[in-house]
Protein backbone atom coordinates (compact mmCIF):
# COMPACT_ATOMS: atom_id res chain seq x y z
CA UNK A 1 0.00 0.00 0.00
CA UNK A 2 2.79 2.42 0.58
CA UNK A 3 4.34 1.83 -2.46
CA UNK A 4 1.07 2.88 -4.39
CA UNK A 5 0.69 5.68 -2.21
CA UNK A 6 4.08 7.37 -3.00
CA UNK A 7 3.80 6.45 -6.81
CA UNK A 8 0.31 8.22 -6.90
CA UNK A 9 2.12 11.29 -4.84
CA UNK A 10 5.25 11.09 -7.19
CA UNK A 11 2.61 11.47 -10.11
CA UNK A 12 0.77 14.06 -9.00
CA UNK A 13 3.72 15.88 -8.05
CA UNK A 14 5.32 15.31 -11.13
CA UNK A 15 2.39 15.99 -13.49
CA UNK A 16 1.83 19.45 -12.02
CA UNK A 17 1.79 22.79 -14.31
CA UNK A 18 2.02 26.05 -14.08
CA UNK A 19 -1.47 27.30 -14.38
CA UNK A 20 -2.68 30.46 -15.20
CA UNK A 21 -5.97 31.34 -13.16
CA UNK A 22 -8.55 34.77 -13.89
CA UNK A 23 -11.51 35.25 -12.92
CA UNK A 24 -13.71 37.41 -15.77
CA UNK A 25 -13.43 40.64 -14.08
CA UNK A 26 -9.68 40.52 -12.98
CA UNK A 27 -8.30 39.40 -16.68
CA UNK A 28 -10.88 42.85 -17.85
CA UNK A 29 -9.21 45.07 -15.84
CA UNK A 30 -5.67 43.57 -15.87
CA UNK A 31 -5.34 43.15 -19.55
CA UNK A 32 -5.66 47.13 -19.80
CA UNK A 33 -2.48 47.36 -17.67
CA UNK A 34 1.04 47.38 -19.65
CA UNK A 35 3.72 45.34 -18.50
CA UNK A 36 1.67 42.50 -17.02
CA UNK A 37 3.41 42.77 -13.72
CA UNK A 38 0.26 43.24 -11.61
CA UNK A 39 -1.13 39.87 -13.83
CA UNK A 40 1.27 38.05 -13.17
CA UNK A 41 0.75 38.81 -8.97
CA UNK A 42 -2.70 38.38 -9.40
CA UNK A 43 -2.25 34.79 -11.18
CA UNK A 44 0.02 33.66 -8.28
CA UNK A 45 -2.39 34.68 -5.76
CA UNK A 46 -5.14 32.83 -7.16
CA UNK A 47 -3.09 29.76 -7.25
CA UNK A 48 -1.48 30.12 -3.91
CA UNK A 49 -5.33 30.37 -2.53
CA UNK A 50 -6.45 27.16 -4.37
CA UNK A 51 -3.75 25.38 -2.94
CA UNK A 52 -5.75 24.61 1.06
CA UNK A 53 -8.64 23.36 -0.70
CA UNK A 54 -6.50 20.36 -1.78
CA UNK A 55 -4.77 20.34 1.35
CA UNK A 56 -7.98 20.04 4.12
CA UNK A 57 -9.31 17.28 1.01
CA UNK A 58 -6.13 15.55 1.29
CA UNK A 59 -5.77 15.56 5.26
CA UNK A 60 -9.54 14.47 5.50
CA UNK A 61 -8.91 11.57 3.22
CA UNK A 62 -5.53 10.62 5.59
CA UNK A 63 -7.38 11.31 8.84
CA UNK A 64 -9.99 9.06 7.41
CA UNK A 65 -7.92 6.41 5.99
CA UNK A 66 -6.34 6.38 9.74
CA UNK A 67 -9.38 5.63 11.49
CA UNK A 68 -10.69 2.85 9.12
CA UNK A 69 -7.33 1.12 9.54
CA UNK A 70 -7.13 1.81 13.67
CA UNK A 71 -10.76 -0.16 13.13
CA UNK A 72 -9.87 -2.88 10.90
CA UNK A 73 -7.01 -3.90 13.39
C-alpha cells in the first residue's frame, strides 16, 4: 500500500503545471495594464489560494484512511 501511495504522490507531483488562473473581471481590468506585472501577482495569488482546498481534502482523506485502519485492526 505504501508503495502505491508514494507512486500516486510522485505522479501528481510530477504531473503538475504552471497554471494560469482569472476570474472574468480581474483578466478585464488587468489586460488594460502594460507590462503584465500586476497579472502576473494576481495569477500567483489565485493559485497560492487554491492550494488549502487540496490540502484540508487531502488531510480528511488521511485522517480518514487512519481511522478505518485503527478499526480494521
Amino acid at each position: 500500500m505504501k508503495k502505491y501511495l508514494f507512486l500516486v504522490v510522485f505522479f501528481v507531483l510530477a504531473a503538475t503545471q504552471t497554471t494560469v488562473a482569472q476570474c472574468a473581471m480581474c483578466r478585464a481590468v488587468l489586460e488594460t495594464e502594460d507590462g503584465g506585472v500586476k497579472a502576473e501577482a494576481v495569477n500567483n495569488g489565485i493559485v497560492y489560494l487554491m492550494i488549502f482546498p487540496y490540502l484540508l481534502v487531502g488531510f480528511a482523506l488521511y485522517f480518514s484512511y487512519k481511522v478505518y485502519k485503527k478499526k480494521k485492526s
